[in-house]
N, C-alpha and C. Protein backbone atom coordinates (compact mmCIF):
# COMPACT_ATOMS: atom_id res chain seq x y z
N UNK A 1 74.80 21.87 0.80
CA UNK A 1 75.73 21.87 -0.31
C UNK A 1 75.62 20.55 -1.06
N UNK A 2 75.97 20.68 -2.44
CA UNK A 2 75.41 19.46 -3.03
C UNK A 2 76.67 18.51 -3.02
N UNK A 3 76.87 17.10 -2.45
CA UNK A 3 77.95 16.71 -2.80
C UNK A 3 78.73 15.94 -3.55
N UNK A 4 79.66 16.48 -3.50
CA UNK A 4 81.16 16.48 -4.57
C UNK A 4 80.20 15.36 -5.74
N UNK A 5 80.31 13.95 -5.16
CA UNK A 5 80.30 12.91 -6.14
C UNK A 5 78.83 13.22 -7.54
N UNK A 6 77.94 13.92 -6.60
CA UNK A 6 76.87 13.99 -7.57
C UNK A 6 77.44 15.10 -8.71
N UNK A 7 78.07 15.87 -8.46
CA UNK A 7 78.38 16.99 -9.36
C UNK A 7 79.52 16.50 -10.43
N UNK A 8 80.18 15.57 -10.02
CA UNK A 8 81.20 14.58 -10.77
C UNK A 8 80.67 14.19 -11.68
N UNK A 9 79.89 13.08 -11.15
CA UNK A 9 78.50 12.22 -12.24
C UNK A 9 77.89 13.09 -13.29
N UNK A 10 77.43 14.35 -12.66
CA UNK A 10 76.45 15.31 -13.48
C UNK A 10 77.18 15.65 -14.26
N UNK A 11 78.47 16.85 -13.89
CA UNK A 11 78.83 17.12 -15.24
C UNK A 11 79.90 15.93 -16.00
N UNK A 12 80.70 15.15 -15.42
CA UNK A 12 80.43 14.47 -16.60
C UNK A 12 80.08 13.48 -18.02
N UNK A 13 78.55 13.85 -16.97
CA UNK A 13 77.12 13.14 -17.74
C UNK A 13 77.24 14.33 -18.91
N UNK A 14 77.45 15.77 -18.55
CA UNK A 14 77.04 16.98 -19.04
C UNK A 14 78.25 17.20 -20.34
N UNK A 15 79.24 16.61 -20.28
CA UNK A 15 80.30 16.65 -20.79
C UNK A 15 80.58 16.24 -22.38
N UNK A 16 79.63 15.55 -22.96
CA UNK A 16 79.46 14.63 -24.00
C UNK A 16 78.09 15.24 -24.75
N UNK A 17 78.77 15.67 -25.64
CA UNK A 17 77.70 16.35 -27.00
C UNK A 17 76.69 16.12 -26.98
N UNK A 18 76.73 14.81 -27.52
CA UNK A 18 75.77 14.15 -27.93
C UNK A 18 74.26 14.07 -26.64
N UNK A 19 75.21 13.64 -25.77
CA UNK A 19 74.06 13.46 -24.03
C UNK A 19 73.70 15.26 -24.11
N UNK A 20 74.38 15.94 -23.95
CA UNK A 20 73.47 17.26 -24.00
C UNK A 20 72.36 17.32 -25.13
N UNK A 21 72.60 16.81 -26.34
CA UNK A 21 71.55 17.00 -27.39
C UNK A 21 70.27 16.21 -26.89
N UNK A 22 70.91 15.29 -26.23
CA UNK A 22 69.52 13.98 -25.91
C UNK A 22 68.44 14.85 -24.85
N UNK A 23 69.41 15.73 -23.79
CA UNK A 23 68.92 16.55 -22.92
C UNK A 23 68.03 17.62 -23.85
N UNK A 24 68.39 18.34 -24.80
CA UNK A 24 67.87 19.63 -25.69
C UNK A 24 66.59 18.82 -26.33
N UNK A 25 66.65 17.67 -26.69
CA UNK A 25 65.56 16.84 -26.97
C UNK A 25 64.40 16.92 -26.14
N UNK A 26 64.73 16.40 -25.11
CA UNK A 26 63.76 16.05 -23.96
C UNK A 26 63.20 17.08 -23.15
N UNK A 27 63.80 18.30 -23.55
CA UNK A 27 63.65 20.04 -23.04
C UNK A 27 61.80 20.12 -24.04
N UNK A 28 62.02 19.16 -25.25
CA UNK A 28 60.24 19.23 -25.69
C UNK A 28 59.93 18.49 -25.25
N UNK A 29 59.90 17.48 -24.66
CA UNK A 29 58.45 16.42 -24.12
C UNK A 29 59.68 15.32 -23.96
N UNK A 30 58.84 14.45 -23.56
CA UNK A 30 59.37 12.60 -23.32
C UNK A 30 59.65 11.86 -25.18
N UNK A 31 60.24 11.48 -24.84
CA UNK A 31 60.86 10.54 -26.10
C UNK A 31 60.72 8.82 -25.98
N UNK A 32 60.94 8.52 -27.09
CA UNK A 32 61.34 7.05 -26.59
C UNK A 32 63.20 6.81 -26.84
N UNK A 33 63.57 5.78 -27.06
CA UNK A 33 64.94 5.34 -27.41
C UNK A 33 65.42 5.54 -28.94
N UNK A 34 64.22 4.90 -29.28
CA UNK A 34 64.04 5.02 -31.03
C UNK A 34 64.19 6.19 -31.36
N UNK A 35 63.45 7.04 -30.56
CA UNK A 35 63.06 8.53 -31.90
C UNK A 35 63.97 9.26 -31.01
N UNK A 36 64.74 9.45 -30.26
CA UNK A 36 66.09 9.82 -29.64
C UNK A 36 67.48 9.47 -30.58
N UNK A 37 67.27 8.47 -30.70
CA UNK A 37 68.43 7.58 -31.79
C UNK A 37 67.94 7.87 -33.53
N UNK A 38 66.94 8.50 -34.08
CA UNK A 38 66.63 8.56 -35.51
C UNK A 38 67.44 9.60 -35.93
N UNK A 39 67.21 11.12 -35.79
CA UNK A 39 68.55 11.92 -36.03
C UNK A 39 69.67 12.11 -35.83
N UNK A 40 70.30 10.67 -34.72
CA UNK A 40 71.63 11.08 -34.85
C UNK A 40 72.24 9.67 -35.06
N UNK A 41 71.45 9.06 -36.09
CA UNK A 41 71.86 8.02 -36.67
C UNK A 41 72.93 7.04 -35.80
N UNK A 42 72.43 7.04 -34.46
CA UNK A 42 73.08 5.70 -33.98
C UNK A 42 72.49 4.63 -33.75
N UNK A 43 72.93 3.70 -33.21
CA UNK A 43 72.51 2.72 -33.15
C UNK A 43 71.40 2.78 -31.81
N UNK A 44 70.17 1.57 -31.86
CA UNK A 44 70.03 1.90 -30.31
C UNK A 44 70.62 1.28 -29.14
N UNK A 45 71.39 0.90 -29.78
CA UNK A 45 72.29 0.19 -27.86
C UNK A 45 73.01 1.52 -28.02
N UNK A 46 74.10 2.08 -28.77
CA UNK A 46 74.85 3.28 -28.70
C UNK A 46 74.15 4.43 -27.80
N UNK A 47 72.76 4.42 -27.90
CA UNK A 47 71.98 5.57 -27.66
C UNK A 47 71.58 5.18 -26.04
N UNK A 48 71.30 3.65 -25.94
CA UNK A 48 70.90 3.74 -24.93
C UNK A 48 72.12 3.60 -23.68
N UNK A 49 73.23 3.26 -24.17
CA UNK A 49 74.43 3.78 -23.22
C UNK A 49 74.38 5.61 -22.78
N UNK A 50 74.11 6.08 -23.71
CA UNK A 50 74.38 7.49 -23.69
C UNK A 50 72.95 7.72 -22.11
N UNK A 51 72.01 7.40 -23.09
CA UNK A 51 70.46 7.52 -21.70
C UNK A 51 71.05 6.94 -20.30
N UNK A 52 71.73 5.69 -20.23
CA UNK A 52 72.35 5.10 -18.86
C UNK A 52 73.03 6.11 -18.40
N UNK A 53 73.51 6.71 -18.90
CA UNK A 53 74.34 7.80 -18.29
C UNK A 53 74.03 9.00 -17.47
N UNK A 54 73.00 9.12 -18.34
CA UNK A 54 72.42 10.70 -18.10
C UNK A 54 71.61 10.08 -17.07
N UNK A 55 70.94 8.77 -17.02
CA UNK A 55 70.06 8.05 -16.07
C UNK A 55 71.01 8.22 -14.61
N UNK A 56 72.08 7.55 -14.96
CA UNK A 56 72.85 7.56 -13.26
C UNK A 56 73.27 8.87 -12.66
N UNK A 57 73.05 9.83 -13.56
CA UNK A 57 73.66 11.11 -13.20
C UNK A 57 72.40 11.49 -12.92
N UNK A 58 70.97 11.09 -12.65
CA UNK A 58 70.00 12.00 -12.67
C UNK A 58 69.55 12.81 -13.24
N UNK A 59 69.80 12.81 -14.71
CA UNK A 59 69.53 14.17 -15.39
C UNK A 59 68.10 13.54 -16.27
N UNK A 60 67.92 12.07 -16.60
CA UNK A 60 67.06 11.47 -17.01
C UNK A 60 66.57 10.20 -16.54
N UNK A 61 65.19 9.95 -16.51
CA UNK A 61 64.42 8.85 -15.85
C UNK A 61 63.73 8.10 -17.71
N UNK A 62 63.30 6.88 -16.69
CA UNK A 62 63.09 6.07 -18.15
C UNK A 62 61.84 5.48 -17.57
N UNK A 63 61.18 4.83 -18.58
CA UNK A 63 59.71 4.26 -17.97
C UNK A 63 59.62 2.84 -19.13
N UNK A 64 59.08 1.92 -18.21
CA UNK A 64 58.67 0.73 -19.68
C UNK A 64 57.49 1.16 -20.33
N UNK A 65 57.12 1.84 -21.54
CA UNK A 65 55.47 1.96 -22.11
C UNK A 65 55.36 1.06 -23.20
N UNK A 66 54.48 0.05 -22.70
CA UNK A 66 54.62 -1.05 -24.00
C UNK A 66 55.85 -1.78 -24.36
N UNK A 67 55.92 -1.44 -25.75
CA UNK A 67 57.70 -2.33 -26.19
C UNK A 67 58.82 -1.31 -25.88
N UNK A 68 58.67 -0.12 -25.67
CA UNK A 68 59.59 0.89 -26.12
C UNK A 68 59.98 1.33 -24.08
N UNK A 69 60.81 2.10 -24.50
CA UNK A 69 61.54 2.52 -22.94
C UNK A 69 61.11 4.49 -23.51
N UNK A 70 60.70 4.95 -22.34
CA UNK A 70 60.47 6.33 -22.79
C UNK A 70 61.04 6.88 -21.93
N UNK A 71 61.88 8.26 -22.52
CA UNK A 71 62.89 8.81 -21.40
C UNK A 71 62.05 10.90 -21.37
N UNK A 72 62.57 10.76 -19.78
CA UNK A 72 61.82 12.03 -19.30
C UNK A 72 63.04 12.61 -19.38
N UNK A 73 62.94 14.03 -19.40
CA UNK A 73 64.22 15.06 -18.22
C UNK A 73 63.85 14.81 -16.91
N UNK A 74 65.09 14.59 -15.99
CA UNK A 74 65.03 14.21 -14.49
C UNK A 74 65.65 15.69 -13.87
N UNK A 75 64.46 16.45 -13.21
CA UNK A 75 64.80 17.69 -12.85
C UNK A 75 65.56 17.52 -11.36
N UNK A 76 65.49 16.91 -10.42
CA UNK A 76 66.46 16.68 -9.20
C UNK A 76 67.88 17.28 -9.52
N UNK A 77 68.43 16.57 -10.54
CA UNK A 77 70.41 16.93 -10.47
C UNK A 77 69.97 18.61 -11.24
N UNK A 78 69.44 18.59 -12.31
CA UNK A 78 69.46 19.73 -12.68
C UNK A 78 69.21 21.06 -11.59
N UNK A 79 68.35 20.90 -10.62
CA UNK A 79 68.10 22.12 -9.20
C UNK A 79 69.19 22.03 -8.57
N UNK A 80 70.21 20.88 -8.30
CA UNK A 80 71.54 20.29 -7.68
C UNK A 80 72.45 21.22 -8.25
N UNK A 81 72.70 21.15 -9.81
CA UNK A 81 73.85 21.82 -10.60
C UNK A 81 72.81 23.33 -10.43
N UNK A 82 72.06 23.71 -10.48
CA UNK A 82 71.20 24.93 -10.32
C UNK A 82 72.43 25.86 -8.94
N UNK A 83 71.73 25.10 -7.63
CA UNK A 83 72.62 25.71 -6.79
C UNK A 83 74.01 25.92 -6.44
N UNK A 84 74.35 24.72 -7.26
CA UNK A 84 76.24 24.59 -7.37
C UNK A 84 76.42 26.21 -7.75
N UNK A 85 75.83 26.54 -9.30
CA UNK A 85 76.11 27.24 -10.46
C UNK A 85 75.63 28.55 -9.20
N UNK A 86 74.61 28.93 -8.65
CA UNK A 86 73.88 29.91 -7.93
C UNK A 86 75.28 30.24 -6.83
N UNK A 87 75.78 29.46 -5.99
CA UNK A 87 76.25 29.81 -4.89
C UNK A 87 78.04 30.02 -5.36
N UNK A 88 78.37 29.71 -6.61
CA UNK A 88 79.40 30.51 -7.10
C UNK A 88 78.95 32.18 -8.29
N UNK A 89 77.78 31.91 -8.58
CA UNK A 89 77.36 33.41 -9.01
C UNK A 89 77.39 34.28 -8.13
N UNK A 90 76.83 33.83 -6.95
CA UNK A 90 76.74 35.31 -5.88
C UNK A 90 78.17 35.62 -5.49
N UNK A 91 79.35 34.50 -5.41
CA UNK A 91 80.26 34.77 -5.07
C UNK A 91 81.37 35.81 -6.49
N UNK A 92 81.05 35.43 -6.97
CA UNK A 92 81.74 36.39 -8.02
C UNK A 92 81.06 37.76 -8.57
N UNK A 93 79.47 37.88 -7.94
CA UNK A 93 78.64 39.06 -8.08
C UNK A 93 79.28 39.76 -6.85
N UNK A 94 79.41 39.36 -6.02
CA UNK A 94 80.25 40.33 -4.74
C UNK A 94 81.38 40.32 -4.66
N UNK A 95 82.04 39.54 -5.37
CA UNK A 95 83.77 40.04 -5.64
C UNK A 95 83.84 40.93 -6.84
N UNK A 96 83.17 41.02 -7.53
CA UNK A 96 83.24 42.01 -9.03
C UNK A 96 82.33 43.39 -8.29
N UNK A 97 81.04 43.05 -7.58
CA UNK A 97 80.60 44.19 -6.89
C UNK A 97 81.70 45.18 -6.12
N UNK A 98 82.38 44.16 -5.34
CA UNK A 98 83.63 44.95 -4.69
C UNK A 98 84.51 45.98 -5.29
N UNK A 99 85.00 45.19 -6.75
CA UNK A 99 86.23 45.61 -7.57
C UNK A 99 85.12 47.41 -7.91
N UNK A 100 83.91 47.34 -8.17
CA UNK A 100 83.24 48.14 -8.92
C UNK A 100 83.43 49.11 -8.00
N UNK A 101 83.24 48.92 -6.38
CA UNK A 101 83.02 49.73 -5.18
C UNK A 101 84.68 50.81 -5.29
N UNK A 102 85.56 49.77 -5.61
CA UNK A 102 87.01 50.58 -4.94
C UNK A 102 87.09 51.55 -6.36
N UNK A 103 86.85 50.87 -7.82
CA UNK A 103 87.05 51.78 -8.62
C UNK A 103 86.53 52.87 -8.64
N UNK A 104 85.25 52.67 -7.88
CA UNK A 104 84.40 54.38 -7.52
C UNK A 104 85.21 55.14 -6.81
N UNK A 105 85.70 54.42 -5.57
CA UNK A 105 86.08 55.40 -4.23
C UNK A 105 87.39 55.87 -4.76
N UNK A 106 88.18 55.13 -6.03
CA UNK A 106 89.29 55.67 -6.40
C UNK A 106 89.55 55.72 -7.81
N UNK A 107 89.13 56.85 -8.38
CA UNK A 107 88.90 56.52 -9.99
C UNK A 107 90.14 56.62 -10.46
N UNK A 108 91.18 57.34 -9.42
CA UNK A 108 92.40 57.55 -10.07
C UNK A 108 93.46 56.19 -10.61
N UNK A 109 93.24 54.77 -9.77
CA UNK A 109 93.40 53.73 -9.99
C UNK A 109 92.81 53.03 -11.08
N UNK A 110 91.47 53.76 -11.43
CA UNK A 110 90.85 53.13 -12.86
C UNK A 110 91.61 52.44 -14.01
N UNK A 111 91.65 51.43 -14.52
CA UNK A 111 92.90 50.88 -15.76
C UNK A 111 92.83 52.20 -16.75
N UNK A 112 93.65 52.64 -17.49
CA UNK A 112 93.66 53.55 -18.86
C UNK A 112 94.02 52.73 -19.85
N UNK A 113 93.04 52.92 -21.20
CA UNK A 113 93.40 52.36 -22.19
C UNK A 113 94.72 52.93 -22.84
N UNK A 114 95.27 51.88 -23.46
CA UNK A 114 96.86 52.50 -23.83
C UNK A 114 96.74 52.41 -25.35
N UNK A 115 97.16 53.07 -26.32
CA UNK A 115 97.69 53.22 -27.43
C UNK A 115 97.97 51.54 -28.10
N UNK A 116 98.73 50.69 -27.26
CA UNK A 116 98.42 49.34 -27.66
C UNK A 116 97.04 48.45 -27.44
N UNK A 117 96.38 48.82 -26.38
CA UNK A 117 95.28 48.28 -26.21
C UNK A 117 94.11 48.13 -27.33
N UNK A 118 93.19 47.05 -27.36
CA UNK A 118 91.88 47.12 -27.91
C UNK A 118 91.23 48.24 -27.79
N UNK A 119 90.36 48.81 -28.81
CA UNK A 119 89.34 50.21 -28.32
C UNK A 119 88.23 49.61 -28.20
């Protein structure tokens, strides 16, 4: 099980717009700081707080190339939040599987739409 504190960090690394966009970025290739920071017109210290973030949460790694800092996607937390997200899907695929099971064995319990209801 993945624990508590990393899933804290992750999502909320995950929590902040902007750090998801930096993530949707880096979903095409490696970046640097600069061309991370050109469309969303911040500054680069602004930007590179945002990368520290996503850095301590594991969601991104950084490298020195030359003058510039180049940032990867860091797939580790992402397989982490993967199984978090996985081991509450199955649990709500077999509690909704269930609900599906009794409405078979008893259709007479089925909800009826009412005259006030949505169609």
């Amino acid at each position: 099980m993945v624990q508590q504190d990393i899933l804290d960090r992750t999502f909320a690394a995950l929590a902040d717009s902007t750090r998801r966009g930096i993530l949707a970025r880096l979903g095409d290739g490696p970046a640097t700081i600069g061309e991370l920071a050109e469309p969303t017109g911040m500054t680069l210290t602004g930007l590179k707080k945002h990368v520290q973030v996503l850095e301590d949460a594991g969601l991104v790694t950084t490298a020195k190339v030359g003058r510039s800092r180049e940032c990867r996607l860091g797939t580790e937390r992402l397989d982490d939040l993967m199984e978090w997200i996985t081991l509450y899907q199955r649990l709500w695929e077999r509690r909704l599987d269930g609900l599906e099971a009794y409405f078979t064995l008893n259709p007479e319990s089925t909800p009826q739409k009412g005259k006030n209801d949505d169609e």
